[in-house]
N, C-alpha and C. Protein backbone atom coordinates (compact mmCIF):
# COMPACT_ATOMS: atom_id res chain seq x y z
N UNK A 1 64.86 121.29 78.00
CA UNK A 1 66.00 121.88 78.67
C UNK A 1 67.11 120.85 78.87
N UNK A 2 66.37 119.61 79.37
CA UNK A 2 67.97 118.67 79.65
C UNK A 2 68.17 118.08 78.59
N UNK A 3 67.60 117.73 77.24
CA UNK A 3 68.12 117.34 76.28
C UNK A 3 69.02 118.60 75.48
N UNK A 4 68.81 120.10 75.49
CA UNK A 4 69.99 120.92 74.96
C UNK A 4 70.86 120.99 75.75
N UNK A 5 70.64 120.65 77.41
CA UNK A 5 72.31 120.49 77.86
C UNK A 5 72.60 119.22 77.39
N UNK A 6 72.07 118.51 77.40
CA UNK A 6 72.97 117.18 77.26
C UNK A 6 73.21 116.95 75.69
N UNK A 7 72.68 117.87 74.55
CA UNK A 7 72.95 118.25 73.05
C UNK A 7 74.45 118.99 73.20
N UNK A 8 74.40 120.03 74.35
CA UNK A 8 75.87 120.90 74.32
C UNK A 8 76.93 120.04 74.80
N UNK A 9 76.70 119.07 75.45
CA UNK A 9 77.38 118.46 76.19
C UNK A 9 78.45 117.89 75.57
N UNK A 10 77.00 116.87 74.47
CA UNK A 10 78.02 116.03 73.84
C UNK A 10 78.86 116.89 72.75
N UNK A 11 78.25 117.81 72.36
CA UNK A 11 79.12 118.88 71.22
C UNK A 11 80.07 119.25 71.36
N UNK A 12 80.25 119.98 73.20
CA UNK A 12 81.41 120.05 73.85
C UNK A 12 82.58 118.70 73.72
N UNK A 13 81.89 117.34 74.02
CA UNK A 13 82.88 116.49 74.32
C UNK A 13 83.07 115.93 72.36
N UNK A 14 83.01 115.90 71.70
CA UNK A 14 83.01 115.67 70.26
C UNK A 14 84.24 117.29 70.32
N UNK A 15 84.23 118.15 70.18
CA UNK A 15 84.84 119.28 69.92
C UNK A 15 86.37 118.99 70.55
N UNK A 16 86.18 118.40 72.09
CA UNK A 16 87.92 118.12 72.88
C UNK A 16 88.07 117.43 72.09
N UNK A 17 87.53 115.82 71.62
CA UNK A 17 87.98 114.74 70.78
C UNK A 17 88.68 115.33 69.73
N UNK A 18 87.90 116.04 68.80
CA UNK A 18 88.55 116.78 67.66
C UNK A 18 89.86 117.82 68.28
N UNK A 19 90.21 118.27 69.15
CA UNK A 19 91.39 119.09 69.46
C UNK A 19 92.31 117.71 69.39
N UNK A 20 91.98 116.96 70.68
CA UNK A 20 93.02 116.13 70.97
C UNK A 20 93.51 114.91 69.45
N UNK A 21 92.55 114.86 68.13
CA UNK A 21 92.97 113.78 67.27
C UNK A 21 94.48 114.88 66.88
N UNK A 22 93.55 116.57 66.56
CA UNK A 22 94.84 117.03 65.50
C UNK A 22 96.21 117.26 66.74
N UNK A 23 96.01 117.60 68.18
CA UNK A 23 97.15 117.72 68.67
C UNK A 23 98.17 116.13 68.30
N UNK A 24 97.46 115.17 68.35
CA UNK A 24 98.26 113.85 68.21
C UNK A 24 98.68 114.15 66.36
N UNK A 25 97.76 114.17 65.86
CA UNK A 25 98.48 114.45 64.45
C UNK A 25 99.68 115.52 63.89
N UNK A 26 99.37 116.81 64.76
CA UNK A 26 100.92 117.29 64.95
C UNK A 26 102.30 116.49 65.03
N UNK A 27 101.72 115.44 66.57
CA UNK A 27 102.81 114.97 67.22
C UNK A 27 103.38 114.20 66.24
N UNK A 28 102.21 113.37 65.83
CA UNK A 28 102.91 112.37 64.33
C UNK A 28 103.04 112.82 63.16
N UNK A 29 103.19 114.15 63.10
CA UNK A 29 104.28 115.00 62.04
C UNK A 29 105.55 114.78 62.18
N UNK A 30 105.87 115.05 63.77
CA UNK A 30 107.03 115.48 63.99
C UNK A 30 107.62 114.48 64.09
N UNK A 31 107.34 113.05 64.35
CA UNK A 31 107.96 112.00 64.63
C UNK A 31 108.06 111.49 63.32
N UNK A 32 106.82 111.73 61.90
CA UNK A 32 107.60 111.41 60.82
C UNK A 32 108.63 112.27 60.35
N UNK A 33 108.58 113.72 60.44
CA UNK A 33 109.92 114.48 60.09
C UNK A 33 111.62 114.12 60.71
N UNK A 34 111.45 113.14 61.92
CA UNK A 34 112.67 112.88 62.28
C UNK A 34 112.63 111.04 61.70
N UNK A 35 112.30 110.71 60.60
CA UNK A 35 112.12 109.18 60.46
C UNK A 35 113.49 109.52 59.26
N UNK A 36 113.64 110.03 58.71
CA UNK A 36 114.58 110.37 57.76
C UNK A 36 115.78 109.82 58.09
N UNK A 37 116.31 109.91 58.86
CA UNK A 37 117.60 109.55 59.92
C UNK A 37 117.53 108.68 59.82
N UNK A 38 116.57 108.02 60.47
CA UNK A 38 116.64 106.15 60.83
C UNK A 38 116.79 105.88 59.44
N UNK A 39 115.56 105.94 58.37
CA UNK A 39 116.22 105.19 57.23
C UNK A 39 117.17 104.91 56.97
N UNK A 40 118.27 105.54 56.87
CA UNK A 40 119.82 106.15 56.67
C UNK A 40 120.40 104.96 57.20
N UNK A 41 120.17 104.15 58.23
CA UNK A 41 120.87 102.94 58.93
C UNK A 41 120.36 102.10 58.29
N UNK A 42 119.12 102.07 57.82
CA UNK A 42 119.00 100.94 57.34
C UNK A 42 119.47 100.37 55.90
N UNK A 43 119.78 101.44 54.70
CA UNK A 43 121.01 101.14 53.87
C UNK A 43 122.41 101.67 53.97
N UNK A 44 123.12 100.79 54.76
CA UNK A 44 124.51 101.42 54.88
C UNK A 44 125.28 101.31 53.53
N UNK A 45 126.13 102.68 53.56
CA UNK A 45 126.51 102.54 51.89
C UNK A 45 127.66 101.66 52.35
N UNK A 46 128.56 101.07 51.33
CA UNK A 46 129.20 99.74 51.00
C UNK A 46 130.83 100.10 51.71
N UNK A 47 131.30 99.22 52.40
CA UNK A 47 132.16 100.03 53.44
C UNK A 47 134.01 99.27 52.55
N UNK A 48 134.93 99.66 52.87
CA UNK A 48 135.94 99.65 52.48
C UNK A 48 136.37 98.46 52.71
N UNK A 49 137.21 97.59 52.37
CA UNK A 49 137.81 96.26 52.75
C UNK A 49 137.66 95.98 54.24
N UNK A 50 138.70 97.05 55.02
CA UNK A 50 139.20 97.02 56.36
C UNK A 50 138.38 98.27 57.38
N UNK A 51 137.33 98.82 56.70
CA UNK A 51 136.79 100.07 57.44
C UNK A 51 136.42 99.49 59.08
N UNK A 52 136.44 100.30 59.54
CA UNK A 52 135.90 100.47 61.16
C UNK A 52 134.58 99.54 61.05
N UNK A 53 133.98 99.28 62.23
CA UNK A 53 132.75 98.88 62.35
C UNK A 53 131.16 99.72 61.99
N UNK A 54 130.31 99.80 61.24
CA UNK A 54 129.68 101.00 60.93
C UNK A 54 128.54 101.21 62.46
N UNK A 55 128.44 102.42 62.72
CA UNK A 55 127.71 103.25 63.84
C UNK A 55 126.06 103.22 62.99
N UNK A 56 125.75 102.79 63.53
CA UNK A 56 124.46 103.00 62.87
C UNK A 56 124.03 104.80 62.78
N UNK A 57 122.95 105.36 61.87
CA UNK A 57 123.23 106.43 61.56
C UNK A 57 122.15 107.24 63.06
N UNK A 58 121.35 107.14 63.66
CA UNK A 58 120.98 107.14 64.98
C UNK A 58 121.52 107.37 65.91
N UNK A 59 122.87 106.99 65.86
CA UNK A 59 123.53 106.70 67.29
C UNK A 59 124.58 107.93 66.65
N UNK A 60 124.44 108.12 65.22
CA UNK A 60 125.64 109.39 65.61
C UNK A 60 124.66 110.79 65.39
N UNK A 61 123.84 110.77 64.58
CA UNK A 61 123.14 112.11 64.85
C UNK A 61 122.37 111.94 66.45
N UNK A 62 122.16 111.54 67.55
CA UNK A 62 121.70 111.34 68.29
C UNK A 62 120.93 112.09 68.61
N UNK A 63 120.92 113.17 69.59
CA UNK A 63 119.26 114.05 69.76
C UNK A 63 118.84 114.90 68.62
N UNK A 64 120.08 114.76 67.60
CA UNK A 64 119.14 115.48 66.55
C UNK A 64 118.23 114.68 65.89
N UNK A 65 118.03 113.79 66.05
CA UNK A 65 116.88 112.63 65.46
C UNK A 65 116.01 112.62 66.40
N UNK A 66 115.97 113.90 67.42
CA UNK A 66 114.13 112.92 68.18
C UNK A 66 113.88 114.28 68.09
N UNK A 67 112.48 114.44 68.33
CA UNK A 67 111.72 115.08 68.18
C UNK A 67 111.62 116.21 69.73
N UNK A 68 111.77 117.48 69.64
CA UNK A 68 112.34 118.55 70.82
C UNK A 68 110.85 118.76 71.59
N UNK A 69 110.74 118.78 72.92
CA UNK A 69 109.53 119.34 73.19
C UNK A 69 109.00 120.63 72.65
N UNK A 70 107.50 120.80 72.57
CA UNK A 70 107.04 121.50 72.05
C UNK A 70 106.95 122.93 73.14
N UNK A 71 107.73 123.98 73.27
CA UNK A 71 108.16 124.93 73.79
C UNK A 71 106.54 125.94 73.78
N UNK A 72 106.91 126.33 75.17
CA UNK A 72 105.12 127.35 75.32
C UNK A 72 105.54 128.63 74.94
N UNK A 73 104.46 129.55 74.25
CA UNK A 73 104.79 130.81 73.49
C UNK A 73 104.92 131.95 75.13
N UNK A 74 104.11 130.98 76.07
CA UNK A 74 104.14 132.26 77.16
C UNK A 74 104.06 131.23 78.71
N UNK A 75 104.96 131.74 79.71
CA UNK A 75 104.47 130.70 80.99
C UNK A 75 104.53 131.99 81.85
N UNK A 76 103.66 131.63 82.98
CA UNK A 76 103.33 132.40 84.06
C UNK A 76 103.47 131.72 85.33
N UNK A 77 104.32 131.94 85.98
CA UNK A 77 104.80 131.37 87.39
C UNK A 77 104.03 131.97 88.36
N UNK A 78 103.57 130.66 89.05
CA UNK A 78 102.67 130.79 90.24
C UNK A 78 102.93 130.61 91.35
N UNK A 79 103.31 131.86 92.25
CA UNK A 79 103.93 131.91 93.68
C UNK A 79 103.06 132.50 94.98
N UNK A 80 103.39 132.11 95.53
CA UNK A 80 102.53 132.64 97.22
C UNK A 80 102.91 134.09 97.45
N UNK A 81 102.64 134.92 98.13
CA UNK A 81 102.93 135.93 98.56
C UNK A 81 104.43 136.30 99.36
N UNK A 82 104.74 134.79 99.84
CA UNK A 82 105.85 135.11 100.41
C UNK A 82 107.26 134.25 99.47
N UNK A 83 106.66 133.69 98.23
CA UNK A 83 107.96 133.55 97.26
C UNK A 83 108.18 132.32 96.45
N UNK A 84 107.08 131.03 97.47
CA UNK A 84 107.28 130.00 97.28
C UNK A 84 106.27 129.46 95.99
N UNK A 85 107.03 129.07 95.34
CA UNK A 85 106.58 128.55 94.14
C UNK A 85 105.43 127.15 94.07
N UNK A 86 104.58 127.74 93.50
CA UNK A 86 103.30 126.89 93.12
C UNK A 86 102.89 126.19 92.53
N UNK A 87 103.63 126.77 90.81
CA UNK A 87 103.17 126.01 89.59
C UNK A 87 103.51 127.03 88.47
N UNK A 88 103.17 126.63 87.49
CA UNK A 88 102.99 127.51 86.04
C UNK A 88 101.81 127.44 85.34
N UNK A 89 101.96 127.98 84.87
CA UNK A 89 100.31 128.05 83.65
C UNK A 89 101.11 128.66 82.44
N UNK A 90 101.64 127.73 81.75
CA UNK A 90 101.93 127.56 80.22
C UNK A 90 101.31 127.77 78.83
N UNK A 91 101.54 128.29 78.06
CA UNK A 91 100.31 129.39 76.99
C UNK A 91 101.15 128.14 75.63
N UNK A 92 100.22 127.49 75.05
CA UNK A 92 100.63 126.80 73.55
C UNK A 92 99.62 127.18 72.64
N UNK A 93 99.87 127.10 71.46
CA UNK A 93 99.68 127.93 70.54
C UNK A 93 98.09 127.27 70.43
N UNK A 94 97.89 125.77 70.60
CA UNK A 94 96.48 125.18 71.07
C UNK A 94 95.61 125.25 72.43
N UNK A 95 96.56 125.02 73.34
CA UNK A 95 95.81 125.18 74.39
C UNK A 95 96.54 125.74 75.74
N UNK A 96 95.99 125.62 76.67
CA UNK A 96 96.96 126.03 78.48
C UNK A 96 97.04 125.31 79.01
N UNK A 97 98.32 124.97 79.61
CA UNK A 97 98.33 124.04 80.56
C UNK A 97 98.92 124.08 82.08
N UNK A 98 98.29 123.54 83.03
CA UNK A 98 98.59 124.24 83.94
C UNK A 98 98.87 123.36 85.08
N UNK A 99 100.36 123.37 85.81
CA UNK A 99 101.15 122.54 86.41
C UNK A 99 101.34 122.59 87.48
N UNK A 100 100.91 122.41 88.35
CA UNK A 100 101.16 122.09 90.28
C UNK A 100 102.81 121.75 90.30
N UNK A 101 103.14 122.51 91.44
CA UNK A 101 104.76 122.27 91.27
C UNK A 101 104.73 121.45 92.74
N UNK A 102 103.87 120.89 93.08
CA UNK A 102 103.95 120.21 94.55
C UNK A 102 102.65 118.92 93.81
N UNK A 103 102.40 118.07 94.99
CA UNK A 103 101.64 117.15 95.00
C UNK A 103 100.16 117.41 95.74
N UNK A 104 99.19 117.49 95.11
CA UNK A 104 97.71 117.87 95.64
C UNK A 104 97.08 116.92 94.77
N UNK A 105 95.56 116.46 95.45
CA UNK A 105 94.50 116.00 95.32
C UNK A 105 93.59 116.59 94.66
N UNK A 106 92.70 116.19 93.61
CA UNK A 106 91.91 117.33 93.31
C UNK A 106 90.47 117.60 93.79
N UNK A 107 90.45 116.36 95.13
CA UNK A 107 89.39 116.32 96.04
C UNK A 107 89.72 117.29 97.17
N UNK A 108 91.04 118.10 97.53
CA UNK A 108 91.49 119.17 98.56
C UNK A 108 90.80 120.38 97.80
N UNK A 109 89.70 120.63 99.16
CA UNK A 109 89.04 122.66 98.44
C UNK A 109 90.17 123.23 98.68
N UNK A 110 89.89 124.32 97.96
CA UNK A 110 89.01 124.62 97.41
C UNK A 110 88.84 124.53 95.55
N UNK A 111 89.58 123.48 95.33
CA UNK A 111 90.20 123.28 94.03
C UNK A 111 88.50 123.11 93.28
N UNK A 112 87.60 121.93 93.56
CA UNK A 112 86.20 121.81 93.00
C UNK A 112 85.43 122.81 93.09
N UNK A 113 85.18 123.61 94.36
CA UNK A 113 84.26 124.52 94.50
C UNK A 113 84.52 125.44 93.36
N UNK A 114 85.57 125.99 93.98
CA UNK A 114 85.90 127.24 93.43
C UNK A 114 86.40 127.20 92.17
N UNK A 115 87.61 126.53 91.70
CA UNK A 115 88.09 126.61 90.53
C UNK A 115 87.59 125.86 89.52
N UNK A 116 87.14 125.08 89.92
CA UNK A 116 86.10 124.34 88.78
C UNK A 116 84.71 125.06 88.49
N UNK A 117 84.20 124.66 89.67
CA UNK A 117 82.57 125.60 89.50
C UNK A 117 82.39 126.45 89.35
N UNK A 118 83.11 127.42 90.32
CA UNK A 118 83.22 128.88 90.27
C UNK A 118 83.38 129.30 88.48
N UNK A 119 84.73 129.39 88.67
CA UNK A 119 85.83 130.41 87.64
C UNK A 119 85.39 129.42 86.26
N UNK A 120 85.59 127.83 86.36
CA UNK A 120 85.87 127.11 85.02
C UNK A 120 84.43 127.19 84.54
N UNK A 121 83.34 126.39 85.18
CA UNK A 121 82.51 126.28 84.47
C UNK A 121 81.63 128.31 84.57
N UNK A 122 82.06 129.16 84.95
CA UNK A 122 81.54 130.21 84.27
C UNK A 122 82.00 130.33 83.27
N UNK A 123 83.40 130.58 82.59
CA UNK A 123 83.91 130.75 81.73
C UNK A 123 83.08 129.84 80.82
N UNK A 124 83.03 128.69 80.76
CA UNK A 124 82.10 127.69 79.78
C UNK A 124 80.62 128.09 79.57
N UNK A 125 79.96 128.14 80.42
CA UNK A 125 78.67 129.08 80.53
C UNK A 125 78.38 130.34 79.69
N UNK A 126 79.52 131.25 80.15
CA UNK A 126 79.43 132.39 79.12
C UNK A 126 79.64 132.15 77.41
N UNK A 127 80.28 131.17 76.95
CA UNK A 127 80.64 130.64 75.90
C UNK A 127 80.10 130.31 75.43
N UNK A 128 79.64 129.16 75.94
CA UNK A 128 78.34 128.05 75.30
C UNK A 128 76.79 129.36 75.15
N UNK A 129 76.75 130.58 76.18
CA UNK A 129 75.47 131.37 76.02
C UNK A 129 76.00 132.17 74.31
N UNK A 130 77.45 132.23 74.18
CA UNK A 130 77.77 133.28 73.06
C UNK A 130 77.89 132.45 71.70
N UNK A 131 78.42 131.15 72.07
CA UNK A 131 77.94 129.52 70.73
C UNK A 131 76.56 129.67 70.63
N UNK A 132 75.00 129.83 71.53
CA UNK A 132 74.19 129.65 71.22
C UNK A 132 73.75 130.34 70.40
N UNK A 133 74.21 132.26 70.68
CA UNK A 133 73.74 133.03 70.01
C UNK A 133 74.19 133.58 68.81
N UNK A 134 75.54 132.23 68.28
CA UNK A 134 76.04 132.57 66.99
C UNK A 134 77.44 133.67 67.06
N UNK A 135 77.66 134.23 68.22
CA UNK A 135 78.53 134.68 67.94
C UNK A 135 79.81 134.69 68.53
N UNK A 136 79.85 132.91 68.50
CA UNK A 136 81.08 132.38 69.12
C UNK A 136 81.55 130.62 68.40
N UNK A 137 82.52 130.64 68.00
CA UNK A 137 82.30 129.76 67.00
C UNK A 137 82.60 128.15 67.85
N UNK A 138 81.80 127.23 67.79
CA UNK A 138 81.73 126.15 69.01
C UNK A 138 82.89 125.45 69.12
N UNK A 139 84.27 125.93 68.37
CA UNK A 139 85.33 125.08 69.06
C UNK A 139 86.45 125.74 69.88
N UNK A 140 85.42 127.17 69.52
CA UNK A 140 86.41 127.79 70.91
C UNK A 140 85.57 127.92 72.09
N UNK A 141 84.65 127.22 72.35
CA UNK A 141 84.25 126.95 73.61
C UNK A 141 85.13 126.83 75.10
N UNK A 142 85.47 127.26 75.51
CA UNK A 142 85.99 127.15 76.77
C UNK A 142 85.95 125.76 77.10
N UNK A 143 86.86 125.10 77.95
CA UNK A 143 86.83 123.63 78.39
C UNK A 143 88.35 123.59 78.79
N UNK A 144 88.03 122.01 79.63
CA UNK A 144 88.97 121.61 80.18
C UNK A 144 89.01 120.33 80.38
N UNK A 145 90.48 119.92 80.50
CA UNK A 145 90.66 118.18 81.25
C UNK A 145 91.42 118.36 82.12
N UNK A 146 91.28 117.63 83.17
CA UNK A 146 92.27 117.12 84.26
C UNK A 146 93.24 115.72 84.04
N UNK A 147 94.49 116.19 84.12
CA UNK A 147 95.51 114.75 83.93
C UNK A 147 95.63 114.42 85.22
N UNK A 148 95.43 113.14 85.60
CA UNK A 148 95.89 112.91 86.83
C UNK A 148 96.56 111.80 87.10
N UNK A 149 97.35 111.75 88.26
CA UNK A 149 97.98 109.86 88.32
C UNK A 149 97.49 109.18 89.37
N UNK A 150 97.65 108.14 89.35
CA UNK A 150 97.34 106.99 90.55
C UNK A 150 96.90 107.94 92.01
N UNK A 151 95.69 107.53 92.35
CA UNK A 151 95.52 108.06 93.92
C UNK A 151 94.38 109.43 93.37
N UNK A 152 94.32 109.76 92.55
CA UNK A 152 93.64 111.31 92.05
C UNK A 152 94.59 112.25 92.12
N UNK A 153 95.76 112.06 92.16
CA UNK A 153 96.91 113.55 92.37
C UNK A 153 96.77 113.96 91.24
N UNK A 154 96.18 115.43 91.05
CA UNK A 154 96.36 116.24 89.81
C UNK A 154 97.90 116.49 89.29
N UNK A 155 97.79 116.00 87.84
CA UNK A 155 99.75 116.13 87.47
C UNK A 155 99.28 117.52 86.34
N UNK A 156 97.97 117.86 86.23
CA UNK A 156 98.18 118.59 85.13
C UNK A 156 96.77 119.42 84.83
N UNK A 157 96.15 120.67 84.68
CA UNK A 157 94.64 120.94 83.54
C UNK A 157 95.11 121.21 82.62
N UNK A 158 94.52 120.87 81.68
CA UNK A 158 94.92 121.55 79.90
C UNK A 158 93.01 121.87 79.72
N UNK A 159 93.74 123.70 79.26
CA UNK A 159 92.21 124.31 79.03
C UNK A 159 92.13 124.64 77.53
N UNK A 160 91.21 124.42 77.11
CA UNK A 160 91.01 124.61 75.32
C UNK A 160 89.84 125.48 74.78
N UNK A 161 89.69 126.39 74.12
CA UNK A 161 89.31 127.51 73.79
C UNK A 161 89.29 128.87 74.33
N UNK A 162 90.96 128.76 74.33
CA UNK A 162 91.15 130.16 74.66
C UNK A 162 91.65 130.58 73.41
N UNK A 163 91.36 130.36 72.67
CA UNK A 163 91.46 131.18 71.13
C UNK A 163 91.29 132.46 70.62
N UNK A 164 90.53 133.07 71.17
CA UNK A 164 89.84 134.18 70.80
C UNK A 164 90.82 134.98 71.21
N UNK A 165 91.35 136.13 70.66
CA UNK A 165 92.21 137.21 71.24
C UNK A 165 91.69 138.10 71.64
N UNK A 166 90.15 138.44 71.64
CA UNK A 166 89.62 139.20 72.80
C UNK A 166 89.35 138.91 73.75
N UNK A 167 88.90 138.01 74.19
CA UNK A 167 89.43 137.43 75.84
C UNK A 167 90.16 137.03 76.13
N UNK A 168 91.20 136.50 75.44
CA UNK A 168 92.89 135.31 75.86
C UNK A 168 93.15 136.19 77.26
N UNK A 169 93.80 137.43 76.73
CA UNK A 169 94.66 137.99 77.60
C UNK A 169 93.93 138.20 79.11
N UNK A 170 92.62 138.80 78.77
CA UNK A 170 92.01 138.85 80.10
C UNK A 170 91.44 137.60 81.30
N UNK A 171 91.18 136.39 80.25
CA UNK A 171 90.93 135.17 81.06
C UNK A 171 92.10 134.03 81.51
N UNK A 172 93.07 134.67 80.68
CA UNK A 172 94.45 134.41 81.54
C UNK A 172 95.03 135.12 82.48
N UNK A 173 94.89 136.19 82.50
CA UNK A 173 94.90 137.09 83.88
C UNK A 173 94.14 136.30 84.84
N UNK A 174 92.65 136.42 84.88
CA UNK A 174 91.47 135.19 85.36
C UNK A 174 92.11 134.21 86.10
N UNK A 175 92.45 133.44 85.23
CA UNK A 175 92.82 131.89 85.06
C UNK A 175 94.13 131.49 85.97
N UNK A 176 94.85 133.07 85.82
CA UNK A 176 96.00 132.64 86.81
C UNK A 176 95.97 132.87 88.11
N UNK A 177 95.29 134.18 88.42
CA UNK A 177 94.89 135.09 89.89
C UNK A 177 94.78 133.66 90.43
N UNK A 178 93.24 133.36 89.47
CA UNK A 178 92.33 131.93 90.78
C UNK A 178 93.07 130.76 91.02
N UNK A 179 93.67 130.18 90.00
CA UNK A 179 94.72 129.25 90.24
C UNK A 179 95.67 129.68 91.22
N UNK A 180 96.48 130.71 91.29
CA UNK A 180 97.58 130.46 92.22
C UNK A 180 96.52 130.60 93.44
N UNK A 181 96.09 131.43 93.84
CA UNK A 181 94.89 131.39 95.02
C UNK A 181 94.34 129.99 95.54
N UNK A 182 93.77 129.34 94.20
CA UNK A 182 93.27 127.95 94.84
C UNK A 182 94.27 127.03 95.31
N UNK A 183 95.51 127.14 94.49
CA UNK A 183 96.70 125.92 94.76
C UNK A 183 97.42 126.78 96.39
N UNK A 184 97.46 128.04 96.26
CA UNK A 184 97.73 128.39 97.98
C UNK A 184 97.23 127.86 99.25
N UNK A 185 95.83 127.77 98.63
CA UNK A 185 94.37 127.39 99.68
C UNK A 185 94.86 125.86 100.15
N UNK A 186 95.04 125.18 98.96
CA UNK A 186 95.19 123.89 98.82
C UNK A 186 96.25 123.35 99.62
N UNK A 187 97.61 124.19 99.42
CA UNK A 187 98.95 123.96 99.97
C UNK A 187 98.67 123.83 101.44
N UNK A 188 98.20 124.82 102.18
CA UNK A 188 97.67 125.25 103.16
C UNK A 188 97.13 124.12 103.84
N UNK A 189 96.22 123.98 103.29
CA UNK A 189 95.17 122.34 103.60
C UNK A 189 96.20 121.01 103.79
N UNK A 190 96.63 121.13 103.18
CA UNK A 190 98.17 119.77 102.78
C UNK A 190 98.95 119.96 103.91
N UNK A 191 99.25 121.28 104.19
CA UNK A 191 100.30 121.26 105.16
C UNK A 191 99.74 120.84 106.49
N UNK A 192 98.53 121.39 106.51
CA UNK A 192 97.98 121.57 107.85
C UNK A 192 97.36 120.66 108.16
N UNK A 193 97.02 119.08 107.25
CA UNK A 193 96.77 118.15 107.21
C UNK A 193 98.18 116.88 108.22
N UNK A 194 98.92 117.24 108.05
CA UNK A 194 100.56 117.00 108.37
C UNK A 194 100.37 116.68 110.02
């Protein structure tokens, strides 16, 4: 028994590795598709006796030479009952990501209990039971990471295998209910910590 969890485990963590090499290999698409430009400065064609000083070619196409953030196909704004804004949960064509619009800990409940244990690792559970039985293919496994900065302040989850278009829609429904709920709970706690 604890060597097939700890067999899924690592399969699971081998599977994020593999999301996160090709998301970076995207990224270094896009940063070679804007390299074109720069070349361009580096042979300046041959300038006139008395011409102006040459602009390097960078500095005049300017933001059209960098690379645009990568825009979400769907975001869902996460508000309290009475208006105040929470966060988003952002839909990319790889994965979800999901953004605290305030500053929280991810040691403040009910964020571990519930949204991790609860909601996240069921969702993984049910997955990994439908990977076992073949009829779920193991890199759309459900999963998640937490970004965080200095101190444990959550800046970010990015969830990965929501692929499937027979559950997307419904475990993003899921995914958002409990989130804005837990980050309410949380706010709550923060304030009342004060």
């Amino acid at each position: 028994m604890y060597e097939q969890s700890l067999t899924d485990f690592l399969r699971g963590k081998i599977a994020e590795l593999e999301r996160t090499i090709e998301a970076r290999r995207r990224y270094l698409e896009l940063l070679d598709r804007s390299a074109p430009g720069e070349t361009a400065a580096a042979e300046p064609a041959p300038a006139p006796a008395q011409a102006p000083p040459q602009v390097p070619a960078v500095l005049v196409l300017g933001e059209q030479n960098r690379p645009q953030p990568e825009q979400p196909l769907q975001e869902i704004k996460l508000q309290t009952k009475a208006g105040r804004e929470l966060g988003a949960v952002r839909v990319f064509p790889d994965r979800v990501e999901i953004e605290p619009s305030f500053t929280i800990r991810k040691n403040t409940p009910p964020f571990q209990k519930f949204l991790i244990e609860k909601i996240f690792w069921g969702m993984k559970s049910k997955d990994e039971e439908a990977r076992d039985a073949g009829k779920l293919d193991p890199g759309q496994v459900f999963d998640w990471e937490l970004v965080e900065m200095d101190g444990g302040v959550l800046r970010r989850i990015i969830l990965h295998g929501l692929n499937d278009p027979s559950v997307r829609e419904r475990r993003l429904r899921e995914i958002a209910s409990a989130t804005r709920w837990t980050f309410e709970k949380m706010l709550e706690r923060t304030k009342s910590a004060f």
